[in-house]
C-alpha atoms as a PDB file:
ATOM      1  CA  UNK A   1       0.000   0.000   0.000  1.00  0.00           C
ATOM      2  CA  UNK A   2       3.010   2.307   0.707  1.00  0.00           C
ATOM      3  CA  UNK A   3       4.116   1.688  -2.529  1.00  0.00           C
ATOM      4  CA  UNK A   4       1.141   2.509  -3.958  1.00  0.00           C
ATOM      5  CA  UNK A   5       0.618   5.714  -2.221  1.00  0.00           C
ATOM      6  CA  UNK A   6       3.940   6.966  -3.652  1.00  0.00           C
ATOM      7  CA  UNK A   7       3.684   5.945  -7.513  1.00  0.00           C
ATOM      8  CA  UNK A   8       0.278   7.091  -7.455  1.00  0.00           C
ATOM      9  CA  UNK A   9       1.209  11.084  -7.632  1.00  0.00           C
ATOM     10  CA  UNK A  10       3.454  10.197 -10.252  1.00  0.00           C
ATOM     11  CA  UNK A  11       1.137   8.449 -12.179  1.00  0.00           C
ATOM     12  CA  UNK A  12      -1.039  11.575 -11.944  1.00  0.00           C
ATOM     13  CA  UNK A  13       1.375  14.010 -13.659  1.00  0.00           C
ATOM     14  CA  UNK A  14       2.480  11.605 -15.889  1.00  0.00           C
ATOM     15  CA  UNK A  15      -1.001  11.692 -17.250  1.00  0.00           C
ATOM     16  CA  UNK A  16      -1.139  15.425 -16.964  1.00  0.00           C
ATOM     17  CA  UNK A  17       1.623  15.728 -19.200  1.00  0.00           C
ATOM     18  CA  UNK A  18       0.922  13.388 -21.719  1.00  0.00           C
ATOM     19  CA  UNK A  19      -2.516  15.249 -22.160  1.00  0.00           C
ATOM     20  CA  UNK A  20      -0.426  18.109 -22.863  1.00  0.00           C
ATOM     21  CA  UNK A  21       1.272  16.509 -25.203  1.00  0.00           C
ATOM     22  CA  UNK A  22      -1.890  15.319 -26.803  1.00  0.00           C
ATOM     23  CA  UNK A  23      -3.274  18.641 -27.006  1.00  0.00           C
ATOM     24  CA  UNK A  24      -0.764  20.182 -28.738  1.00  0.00           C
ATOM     25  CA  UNK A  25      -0.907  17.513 -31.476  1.00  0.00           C
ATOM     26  CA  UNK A  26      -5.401  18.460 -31.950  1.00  0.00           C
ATOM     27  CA  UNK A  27      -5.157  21.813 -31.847  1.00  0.00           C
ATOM     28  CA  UNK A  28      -3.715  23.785 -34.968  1.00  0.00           C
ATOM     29  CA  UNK A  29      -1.005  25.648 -34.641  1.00  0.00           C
ATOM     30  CA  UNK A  30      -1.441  29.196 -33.699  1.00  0.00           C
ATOM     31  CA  UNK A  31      -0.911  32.004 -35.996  1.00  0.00           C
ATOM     32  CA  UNK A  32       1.139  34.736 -34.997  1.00  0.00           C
ATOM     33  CA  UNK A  33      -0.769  37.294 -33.317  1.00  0.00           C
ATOM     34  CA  UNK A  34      -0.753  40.787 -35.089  1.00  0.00           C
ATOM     35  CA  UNK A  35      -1.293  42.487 -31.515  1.00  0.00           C
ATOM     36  CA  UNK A  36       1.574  41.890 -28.412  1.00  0.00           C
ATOM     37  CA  UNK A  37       0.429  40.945 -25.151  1.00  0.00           C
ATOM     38  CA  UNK A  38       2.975  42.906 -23.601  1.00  0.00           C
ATOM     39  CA  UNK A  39       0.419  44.902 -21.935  1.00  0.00           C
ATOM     40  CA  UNK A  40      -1.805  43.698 -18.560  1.00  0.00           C
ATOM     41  CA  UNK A  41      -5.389  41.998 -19.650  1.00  0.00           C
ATOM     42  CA  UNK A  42      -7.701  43.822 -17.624  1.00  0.00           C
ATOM     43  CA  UNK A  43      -7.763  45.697 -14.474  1.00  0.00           C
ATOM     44  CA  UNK A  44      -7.381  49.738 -13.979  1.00  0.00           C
ATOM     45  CA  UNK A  45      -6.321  51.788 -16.677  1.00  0.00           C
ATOM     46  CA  UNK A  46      -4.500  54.775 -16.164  1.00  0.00           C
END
């Protein structure tokens, strides 16, 4: 059970990354984006 207890969180992001992985393989690639982020999204402007 001990044994168990300490695979099983590395088991977990194991699958977390692979999902990741998988992700980026469905989605299409992203286009470069015209407009920077450099600036904050939302909040107070001024």
């Amino acid at each position: 059970m001990a044994v168990l207890a300490l695979l099983v969180p590395f088991l977990m992001l194991g699958v977390i990354l692979l999902l990741g992985r998988y992700e980026e393989h469905v989605l299409p690639p992203r286009e470069a984006d015209p407009e920077p982020r450099d600036r904050p999204l939302g909040g107070l402007h001024g």
